[in-house]
Each structure stands twice: as C-alpha cells, then as structure tokens.
Protein backbone atom coordinates (compact mmCIF):
# COMPACT_ATOMS: atom_id res chain seq x y z
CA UNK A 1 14.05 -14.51 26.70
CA UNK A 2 15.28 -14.26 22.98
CA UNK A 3 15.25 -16.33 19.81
CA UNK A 4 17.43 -16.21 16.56
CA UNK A 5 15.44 -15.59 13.33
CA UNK A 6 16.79 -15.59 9.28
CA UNK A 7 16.23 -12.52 7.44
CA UNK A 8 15.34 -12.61 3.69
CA UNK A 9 17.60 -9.94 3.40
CA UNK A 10 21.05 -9.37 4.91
CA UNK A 11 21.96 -7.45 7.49
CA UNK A 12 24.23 -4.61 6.91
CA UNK A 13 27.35 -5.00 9.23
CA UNK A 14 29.17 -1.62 10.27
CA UNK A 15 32.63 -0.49 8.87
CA UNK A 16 35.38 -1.35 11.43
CA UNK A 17 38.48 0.24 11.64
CA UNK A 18 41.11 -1.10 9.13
CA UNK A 19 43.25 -2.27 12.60
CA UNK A 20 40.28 -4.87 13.27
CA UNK A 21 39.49 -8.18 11.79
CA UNK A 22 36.40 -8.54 10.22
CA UNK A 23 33.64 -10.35 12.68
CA UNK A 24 32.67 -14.12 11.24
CA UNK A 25 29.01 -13.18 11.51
CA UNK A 26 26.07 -14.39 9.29
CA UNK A 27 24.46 -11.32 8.26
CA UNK A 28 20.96 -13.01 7.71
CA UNK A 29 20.59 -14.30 11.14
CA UNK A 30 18.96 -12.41 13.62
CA UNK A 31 18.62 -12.31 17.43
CA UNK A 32 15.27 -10.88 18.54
CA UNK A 33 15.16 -10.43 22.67
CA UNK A 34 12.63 -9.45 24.84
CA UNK A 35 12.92 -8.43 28.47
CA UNK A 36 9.82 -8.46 30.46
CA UNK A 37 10.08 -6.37 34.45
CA UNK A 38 7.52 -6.22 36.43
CA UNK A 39 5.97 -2.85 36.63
CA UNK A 40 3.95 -3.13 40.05
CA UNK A 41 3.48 1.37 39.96
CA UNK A 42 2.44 1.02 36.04
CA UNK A 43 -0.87 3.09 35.87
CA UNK A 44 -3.02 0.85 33.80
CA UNK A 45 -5.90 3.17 33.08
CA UNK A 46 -3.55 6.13 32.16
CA UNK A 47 -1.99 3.82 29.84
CA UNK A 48 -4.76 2.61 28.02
CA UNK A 49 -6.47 6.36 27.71
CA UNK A 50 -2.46 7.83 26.40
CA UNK A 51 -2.94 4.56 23.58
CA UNK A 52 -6.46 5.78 22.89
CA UNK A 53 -5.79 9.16 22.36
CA UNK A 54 -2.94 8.14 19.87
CA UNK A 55 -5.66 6.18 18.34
CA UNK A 56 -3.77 2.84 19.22
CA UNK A 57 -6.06 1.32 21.37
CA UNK A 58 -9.86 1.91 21.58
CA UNK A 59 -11.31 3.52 24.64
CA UNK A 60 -12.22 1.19 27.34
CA UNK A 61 -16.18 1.64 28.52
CA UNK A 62 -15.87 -0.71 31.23
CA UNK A 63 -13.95 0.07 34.75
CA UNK A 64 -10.93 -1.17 35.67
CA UNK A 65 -9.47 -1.52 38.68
C-alpha cells in the first residue's frame, strides 16, 4: 500500500554521472509506502516491555495473552 504526497520543500535529487540524462522527476512529490507481513512468532509482551524501557510506550498492568 503507498500514496504520493507534495512536499513544501523540494527534494534533493542525487548527482548522476555526466553520461546520464537527467530524470524528469518532480522533486516535491513524494511516494510514502508501507508494507505490512504478518508476524505470527512476534512476541507481543517482549515488545511492549523493550518500548517501555525506551520510554516509548507505558508499561502495560494488565495481562496479555
């Protein structure tokens, strides 16, 4: 899943080698993706206690199974 979005500021494009033609790109657009995968192994709980410790997440008080 992905979706294009305008930045107020442009993009800086890289320096190509002077054998290339430069791309026809518009440097204020913007594709933002996102790739979700199933994690069926994920360890929920140790997640959520790493996040807390990094002071991400609060500590959960409740059980989860």
């Amino acid at each position: 899943m992905g979706w294009l979005e305008r930045s107020e500021q442009d993009l800086p494009i890289p320096e190509l080698p002077p054998y290339t033609s430069p791309p026809d790109v518009d440097p204020s657009i913007v594709l933002k993706a996102l790739n979700v995968t199933p994690a069926r192994d994920l360890d929920v709980v140790g997640l959520r206690s790493a996040l807390a410790a990094m002071g991400e997440l609060s500590p959960t008080t409740y059980p989860v199974s």
